[in-house]
PDB file of N, CA and C in Angstrom:
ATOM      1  N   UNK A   1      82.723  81.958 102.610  1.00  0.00           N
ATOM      2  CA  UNK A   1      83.562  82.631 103.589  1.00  0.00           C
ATOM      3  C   UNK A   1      84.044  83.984 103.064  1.00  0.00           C
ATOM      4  N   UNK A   2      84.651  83.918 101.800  1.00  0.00           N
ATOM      5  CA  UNK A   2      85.116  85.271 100.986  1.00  0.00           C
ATOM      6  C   UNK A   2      84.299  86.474 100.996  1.00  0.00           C
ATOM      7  N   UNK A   3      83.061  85.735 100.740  1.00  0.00           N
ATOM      8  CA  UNK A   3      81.430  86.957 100.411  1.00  0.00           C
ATOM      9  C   UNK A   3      81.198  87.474 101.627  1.00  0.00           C
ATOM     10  N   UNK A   4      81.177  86.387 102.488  1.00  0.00           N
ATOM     11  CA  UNK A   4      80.897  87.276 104.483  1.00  0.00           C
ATOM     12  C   UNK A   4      82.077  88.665 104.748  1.00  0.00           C
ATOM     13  N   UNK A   5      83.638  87.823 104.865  1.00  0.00           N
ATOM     14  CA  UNK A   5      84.113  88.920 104.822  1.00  0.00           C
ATOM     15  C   UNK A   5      84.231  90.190 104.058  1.00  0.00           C
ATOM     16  N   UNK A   6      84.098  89.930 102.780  1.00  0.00           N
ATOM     17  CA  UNK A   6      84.184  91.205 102.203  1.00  0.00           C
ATOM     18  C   UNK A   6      83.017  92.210 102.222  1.00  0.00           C
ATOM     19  N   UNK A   7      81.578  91.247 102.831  1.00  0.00           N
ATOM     20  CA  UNK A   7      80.543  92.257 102.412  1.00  0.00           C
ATOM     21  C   UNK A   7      80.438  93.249 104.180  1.00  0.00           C
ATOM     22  N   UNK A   8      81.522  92.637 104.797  1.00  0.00           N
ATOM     23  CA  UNK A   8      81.863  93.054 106.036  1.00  0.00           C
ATOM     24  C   UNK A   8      82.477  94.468 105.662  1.00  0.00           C
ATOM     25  N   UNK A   9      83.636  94.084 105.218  1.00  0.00           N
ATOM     26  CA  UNK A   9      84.977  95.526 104.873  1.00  0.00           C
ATOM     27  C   UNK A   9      83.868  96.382 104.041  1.00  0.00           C
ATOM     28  N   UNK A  10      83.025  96.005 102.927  1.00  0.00           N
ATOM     29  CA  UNK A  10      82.400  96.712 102.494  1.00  0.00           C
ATOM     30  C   UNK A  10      81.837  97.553 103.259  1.00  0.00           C
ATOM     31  N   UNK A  11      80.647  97.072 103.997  1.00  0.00           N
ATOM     32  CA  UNK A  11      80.023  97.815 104.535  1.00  0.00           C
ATOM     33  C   UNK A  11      81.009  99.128 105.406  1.00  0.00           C
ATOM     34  N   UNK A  12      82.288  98.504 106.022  1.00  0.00           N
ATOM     35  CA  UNK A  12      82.986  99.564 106.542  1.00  0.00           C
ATOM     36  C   UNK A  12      83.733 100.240 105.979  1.00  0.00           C
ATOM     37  N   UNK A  13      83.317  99.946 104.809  1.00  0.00           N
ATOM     38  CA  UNK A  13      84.431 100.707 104.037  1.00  0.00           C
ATOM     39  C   UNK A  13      83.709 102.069 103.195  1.00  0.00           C
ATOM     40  N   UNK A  14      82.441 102.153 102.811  1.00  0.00           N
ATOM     41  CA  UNK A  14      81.183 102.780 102.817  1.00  0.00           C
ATOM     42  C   UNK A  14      80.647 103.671 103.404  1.00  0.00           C
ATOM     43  N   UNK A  15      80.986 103.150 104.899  1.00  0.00           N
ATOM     44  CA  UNK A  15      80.470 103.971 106.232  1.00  0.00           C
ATOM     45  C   UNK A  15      81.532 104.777 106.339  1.00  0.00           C
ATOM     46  N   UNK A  16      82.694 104.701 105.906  1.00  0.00           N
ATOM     47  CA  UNK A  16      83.873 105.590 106.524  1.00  0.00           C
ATOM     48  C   UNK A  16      84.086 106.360 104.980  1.00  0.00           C
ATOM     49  N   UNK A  17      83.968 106.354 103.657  1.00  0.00           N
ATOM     50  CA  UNK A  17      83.850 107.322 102.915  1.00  0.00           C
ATOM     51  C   UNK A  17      83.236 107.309 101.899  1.00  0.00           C
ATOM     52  N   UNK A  18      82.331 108.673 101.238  1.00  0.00           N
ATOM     53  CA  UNK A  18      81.373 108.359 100.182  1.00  0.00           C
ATOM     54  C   UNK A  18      81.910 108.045  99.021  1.00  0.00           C
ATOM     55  N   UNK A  19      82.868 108.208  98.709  1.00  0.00           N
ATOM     56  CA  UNK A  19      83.415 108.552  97.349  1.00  0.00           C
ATOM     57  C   UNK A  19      84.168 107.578  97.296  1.00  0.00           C
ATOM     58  N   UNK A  20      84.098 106.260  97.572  1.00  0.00           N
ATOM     59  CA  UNK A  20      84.843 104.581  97.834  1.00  0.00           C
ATOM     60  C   UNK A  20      84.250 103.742  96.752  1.00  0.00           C
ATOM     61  N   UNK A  21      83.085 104.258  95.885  1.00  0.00           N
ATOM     62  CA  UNK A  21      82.987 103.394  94.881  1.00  0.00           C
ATOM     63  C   UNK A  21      84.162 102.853  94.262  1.00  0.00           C
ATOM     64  N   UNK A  22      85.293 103.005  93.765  1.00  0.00           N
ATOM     65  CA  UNK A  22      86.070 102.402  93.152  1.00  0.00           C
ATOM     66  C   UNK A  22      86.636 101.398  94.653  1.00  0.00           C
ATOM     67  N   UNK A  23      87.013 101.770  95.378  1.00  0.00           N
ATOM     68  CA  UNK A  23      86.647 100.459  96.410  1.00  0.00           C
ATOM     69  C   UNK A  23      86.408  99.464  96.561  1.00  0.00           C
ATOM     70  N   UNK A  24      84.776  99.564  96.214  1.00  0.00           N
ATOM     71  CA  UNK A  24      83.638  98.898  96.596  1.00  0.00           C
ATOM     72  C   UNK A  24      84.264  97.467  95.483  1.00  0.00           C
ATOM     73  N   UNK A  25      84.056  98.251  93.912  1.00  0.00           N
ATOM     74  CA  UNK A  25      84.535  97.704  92.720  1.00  0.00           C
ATOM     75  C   UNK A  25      85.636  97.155  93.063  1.00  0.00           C
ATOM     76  N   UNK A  26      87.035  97.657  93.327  1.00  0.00           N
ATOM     77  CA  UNK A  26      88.207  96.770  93.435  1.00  0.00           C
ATOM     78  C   UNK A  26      88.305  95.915  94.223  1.00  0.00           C
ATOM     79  N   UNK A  27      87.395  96.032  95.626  1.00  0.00           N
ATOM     80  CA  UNK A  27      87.085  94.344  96.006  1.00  0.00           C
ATOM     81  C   UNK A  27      86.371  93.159  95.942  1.00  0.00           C
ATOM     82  N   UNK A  28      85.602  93.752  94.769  1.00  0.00           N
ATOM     83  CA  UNK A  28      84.052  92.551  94.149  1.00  0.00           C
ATOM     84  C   UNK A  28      85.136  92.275  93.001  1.00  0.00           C
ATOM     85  N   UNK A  29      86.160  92.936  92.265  1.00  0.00           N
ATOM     86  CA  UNK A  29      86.439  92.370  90.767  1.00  0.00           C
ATOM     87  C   UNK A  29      87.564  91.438  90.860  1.00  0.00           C
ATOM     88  N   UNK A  30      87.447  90.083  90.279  1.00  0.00           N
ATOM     89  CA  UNK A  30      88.411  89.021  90.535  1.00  0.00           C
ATOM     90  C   UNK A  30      89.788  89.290  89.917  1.00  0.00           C
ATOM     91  N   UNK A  31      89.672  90.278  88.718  1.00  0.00           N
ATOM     92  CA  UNK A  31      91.153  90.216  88.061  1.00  0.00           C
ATOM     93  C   UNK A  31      91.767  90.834  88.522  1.00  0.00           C
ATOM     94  N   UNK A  32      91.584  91.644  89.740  1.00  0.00           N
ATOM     95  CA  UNK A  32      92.679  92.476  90.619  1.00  0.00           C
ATOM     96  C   UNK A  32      93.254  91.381  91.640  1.00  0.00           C
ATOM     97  N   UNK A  33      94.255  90.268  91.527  1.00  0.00           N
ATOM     98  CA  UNK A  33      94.345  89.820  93.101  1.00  0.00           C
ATOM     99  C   UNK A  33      94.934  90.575  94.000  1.00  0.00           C
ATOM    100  N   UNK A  34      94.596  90.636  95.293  1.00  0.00           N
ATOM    101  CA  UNK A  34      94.419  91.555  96.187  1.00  0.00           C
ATOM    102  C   UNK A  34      95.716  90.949  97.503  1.00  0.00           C
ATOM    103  N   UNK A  35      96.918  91.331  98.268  1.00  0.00           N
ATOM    104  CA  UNK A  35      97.584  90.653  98.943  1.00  0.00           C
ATOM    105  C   UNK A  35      96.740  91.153 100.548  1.00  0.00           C
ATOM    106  N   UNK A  36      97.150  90.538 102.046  1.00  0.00           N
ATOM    107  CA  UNK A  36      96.663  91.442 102.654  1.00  0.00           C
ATOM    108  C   UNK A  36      96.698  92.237 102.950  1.00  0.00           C
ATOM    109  N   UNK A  37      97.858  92.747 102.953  1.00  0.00           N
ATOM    110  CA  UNK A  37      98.110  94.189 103.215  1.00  0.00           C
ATOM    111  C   UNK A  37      97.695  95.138 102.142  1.00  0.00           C
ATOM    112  N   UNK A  38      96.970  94.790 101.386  1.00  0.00           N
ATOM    113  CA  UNK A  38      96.188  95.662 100.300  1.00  0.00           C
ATOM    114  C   UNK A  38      95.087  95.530 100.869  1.00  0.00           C
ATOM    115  N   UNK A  39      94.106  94.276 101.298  1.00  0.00           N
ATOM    116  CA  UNK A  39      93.367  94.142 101.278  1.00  0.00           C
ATOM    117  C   UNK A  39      92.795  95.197 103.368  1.00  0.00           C
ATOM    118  N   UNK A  40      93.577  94.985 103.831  1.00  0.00           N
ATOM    119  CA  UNK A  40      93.754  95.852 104.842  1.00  0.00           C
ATOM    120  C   UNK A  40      93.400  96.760 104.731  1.00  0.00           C
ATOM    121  N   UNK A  41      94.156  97.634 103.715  1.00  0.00           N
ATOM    122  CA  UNK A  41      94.588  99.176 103.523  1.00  0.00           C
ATOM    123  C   UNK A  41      93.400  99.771 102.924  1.00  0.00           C
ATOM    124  N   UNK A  42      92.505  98.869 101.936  1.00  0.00           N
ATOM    125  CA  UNK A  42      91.169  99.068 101.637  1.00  0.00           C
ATOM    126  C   UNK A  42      90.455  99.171 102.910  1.00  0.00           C
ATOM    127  N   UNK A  43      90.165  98.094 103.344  1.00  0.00           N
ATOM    128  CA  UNK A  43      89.538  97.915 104.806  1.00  0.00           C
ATOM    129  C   UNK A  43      89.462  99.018 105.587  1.00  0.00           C
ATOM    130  N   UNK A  44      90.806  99.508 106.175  1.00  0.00           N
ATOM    131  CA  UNK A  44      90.762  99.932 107.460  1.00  0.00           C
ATOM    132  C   UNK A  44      90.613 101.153 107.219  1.00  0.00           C
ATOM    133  N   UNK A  45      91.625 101.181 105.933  1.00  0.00           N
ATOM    134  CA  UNK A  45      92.316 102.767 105.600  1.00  0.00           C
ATOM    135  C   UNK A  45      93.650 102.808 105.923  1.00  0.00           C
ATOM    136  N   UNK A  46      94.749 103.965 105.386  1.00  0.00           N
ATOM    137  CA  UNK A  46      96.100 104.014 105.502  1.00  0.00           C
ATOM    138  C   UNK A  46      96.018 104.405 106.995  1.00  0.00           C
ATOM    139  N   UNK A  47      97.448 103.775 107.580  1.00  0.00           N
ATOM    140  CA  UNK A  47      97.748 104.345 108.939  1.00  0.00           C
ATOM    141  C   UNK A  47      98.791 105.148 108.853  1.00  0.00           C
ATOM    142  N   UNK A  48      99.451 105.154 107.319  1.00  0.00           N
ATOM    143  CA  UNK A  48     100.780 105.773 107.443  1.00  0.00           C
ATOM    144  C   UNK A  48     101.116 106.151 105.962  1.00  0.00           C
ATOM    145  N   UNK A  49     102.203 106.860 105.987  1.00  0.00           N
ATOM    146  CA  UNK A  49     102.125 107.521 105.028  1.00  0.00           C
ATOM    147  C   UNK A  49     102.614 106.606 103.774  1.00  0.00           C
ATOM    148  N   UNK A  50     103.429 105.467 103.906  1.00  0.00           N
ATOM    149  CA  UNK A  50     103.464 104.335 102.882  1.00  0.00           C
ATOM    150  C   UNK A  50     102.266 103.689 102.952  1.00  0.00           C
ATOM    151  N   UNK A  51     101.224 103.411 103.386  1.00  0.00           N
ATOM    152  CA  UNK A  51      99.991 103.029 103.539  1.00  0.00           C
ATOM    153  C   UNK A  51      98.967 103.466 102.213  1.00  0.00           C
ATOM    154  N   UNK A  52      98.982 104.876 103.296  1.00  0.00           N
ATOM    155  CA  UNK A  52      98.297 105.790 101.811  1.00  0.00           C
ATOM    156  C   UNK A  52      99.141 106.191 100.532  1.00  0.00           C
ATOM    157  N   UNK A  53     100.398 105.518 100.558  1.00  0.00           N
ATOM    158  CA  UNK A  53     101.085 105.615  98.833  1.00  0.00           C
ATOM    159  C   UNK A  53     100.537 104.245  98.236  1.00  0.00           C
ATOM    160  N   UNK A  54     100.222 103.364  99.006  1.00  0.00           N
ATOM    161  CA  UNK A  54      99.530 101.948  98.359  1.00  0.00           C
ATOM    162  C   UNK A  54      98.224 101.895  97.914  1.00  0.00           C
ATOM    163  N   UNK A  55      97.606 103.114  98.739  1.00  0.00           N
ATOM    164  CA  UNK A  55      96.112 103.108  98.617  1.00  0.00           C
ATOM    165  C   UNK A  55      96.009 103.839  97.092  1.00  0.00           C
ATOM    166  N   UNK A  56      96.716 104.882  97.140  1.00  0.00           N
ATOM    167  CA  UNK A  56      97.016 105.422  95.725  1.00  0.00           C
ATOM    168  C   UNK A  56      97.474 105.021  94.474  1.00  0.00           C
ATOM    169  N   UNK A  57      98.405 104.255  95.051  1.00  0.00           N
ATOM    170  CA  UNK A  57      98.556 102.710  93.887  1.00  0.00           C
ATOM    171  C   UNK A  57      97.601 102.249  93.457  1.00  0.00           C
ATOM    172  N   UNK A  58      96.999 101.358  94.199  1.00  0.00           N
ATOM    173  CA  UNK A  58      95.547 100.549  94.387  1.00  0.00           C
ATOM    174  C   UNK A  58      94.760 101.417  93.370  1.00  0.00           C
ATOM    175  N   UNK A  59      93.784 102.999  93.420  1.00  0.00           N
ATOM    176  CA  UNK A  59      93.345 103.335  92.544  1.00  0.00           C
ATOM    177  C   UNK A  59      94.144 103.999  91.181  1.00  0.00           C
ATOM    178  N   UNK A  60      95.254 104.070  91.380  1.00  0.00           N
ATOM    179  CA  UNK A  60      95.887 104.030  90.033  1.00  0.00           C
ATOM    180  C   UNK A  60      95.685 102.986  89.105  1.00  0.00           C
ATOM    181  N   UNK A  61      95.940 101.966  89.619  1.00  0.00           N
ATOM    182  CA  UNK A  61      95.667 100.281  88.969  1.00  0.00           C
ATOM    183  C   UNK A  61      94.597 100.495  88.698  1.00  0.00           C
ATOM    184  N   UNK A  62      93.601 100.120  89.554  1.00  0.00           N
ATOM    185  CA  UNK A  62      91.970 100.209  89.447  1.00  0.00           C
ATOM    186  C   UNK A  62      91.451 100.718  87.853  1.00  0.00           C
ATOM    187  N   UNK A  63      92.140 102.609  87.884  1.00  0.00           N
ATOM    188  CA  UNK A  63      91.359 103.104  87.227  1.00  0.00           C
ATOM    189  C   UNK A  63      91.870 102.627  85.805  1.00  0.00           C
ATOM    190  N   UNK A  64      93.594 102.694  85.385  1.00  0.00           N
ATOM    191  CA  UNK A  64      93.910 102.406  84.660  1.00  0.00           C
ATOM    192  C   UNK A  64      93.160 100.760  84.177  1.00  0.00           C
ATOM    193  N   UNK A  65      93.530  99.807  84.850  1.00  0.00           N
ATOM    194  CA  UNK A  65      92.653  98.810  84.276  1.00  0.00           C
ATOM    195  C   UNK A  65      91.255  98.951  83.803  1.00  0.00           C
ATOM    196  N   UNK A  66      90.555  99.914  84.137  1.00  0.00           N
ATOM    197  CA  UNK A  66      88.937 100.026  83.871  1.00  0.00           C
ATOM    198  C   UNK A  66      89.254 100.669  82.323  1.00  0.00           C
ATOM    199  N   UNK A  67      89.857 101.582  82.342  1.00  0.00           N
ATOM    200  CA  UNK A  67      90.142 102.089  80.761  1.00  0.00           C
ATOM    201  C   UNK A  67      90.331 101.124  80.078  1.00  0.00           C
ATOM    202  N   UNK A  68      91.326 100.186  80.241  1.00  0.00           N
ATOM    203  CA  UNK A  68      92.315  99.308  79.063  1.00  0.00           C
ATOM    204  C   UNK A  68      90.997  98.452  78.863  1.00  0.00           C
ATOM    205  N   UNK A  69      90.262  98.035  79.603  1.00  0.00           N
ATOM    206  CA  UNK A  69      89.067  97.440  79.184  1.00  0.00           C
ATOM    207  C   UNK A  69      88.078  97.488  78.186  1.00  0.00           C
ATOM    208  N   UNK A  70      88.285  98.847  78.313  1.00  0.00           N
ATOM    209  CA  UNK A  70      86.905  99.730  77.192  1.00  0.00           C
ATOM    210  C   UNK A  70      87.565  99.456  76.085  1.00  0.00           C
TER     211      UNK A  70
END
């Protein structure tokens, strides 16, 4: 059920901007858990301007976690 929907948002999430690889990544990687309204805000995109301060969150986390990794 998880893989249908997400390879859903993916795909729309792809189609609506090129540069969503970290995206793509923060909704395939399990150690991010994701609430819905995150998982939305990936999805749809921000509708508002606290929206897009979450979305900015979201790749703040993202990127920072990809570093601490290395």
């Amino acid at each position: 059920m998880w893989l249908v929907v997400s390879n859903k948002i993916l795909r729309r999430i792809l189609s609506v901007d090129s540069n969503s690889d970290w995206r793509f990544k923060l909704l395939a990687d399990p150690k991010f858990p994701l609430t819905e309204t995150q998982l939305r805000v990936l999805s749809k995109g921000p509708s508002s301007l606290s929206e897009s301060w979450v979305l900015q969150a979201l790749k703040y986390k993202y990127h920072i976690g990809k570093l601490v990794d290395k």
